[in-house]
C-alpha atoms as a PDB file:
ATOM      1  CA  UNK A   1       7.590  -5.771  12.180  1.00  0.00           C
ATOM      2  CA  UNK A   2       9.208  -5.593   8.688  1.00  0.00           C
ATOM      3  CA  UNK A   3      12.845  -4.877   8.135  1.00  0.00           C
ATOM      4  CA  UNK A   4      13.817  -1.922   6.579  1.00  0.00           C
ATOM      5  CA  UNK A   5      17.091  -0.708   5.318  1.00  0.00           C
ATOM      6  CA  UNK A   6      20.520  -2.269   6.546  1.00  0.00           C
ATOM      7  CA  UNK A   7      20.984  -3.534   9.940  1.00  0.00           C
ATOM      8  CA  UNK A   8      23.542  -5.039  11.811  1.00  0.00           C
ATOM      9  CA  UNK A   9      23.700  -8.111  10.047  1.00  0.00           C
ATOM     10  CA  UNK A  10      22.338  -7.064   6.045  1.00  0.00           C
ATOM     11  CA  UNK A  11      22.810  -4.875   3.798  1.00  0.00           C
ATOM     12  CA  UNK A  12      20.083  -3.590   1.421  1.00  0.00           C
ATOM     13  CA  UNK A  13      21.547  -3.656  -1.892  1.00  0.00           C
ATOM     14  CA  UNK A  14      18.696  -3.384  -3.841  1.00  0.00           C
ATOM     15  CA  UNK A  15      14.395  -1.752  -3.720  1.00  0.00           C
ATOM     16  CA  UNK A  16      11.911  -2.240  -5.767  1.00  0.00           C
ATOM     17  CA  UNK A  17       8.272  -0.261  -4.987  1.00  0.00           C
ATOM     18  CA  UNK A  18       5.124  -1.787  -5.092  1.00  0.00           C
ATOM     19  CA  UNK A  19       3.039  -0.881  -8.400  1.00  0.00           C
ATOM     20  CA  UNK A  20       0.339  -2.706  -9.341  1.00  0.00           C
ATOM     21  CA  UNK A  21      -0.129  -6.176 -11.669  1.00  0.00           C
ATOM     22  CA  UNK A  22       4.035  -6.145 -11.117  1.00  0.00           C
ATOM     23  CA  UNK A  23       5.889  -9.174 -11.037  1.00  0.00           C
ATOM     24  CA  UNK A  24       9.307  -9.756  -9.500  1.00  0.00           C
ATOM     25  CA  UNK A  25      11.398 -12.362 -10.648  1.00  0.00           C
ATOM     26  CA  UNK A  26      14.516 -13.094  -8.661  1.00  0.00           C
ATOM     27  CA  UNK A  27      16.447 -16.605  -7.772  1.00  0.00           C
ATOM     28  CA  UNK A  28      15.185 -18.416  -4.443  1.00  0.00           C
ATOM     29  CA  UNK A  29      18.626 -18.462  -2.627  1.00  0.00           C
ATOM     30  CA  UNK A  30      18.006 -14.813  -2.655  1.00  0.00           C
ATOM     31  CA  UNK A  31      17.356 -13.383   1.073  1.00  0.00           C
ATOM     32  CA  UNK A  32      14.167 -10.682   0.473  1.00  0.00           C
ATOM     33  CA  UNK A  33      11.877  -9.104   2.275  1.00  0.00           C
ATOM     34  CA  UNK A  34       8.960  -6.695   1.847  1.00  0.00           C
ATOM     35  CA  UNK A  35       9.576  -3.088   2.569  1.00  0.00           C
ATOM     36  CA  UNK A  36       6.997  -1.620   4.548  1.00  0.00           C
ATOM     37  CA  UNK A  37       7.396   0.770   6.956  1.00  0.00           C
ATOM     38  CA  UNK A  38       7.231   0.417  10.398  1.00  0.00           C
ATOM     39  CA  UNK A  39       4.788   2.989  10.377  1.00  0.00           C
ATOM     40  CA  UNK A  40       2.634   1.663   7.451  1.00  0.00           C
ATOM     41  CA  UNK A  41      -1.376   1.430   8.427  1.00  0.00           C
ATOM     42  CA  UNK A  42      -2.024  -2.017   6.959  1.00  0.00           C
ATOM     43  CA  UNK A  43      -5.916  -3.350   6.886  1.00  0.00           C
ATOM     44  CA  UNK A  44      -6.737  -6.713   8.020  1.00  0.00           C
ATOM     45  CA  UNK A  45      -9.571  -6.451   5.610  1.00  0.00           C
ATOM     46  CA  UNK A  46      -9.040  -8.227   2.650  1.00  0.00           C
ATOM     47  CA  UNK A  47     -11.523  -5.522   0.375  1.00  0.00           C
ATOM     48  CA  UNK A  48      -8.907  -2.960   1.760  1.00  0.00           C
ATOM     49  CA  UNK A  49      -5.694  -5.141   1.864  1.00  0.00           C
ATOM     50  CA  UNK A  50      -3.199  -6.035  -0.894  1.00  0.00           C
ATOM     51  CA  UNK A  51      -2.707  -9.865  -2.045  1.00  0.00           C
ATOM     52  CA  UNK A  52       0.674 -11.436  -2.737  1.00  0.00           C
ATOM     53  CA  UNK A  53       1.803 -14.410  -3.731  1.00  0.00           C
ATOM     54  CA  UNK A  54       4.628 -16.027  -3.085  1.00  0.00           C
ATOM     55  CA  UNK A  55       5.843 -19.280  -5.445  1.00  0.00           C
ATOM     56  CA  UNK A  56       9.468 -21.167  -5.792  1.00  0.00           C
ATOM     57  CA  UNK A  57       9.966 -22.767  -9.802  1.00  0.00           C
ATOM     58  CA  UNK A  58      12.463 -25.418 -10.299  1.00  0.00           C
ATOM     59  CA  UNK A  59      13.283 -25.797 -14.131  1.00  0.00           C
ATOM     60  CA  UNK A  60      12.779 -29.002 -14.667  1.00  0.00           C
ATOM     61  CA  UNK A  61      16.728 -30.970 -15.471  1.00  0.00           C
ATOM     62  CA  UNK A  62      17.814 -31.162 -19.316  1.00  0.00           C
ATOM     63  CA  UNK A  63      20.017 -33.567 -21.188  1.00  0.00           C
END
């Protein structure tokens, strides 16, 4: 299951809801997490489904 809201150990400081063609941008050391409720009827089929993907930049070193 997905996490959702604080717990014990985090604190949600920030949400952002799914729309589509949206991008978020946000620095890799950053702990995240999709927010999707527990209760959320999610299809294995992909025609029905929603893609994601998840990528990790380096800029490359200057000077």
């Amino acid at each position: 299951s997905y996490i959702a809201g604080d717990t014990a150990l985090f604190e949600q400081i920030a949400e952002f809801p799914a729309a589509p063609d949206r991008a978020l941008i946000y620095r890799g050391k950053l702990l995240h997490c999709a927010r999707i409720a527990p209760s959320a009827n999610l299809s294995a089929d992909p025609r029905h489904g929603r893609l994601t993907v998840n990528s990790f930049l380096t800029p490359a070193a200057t000077g």
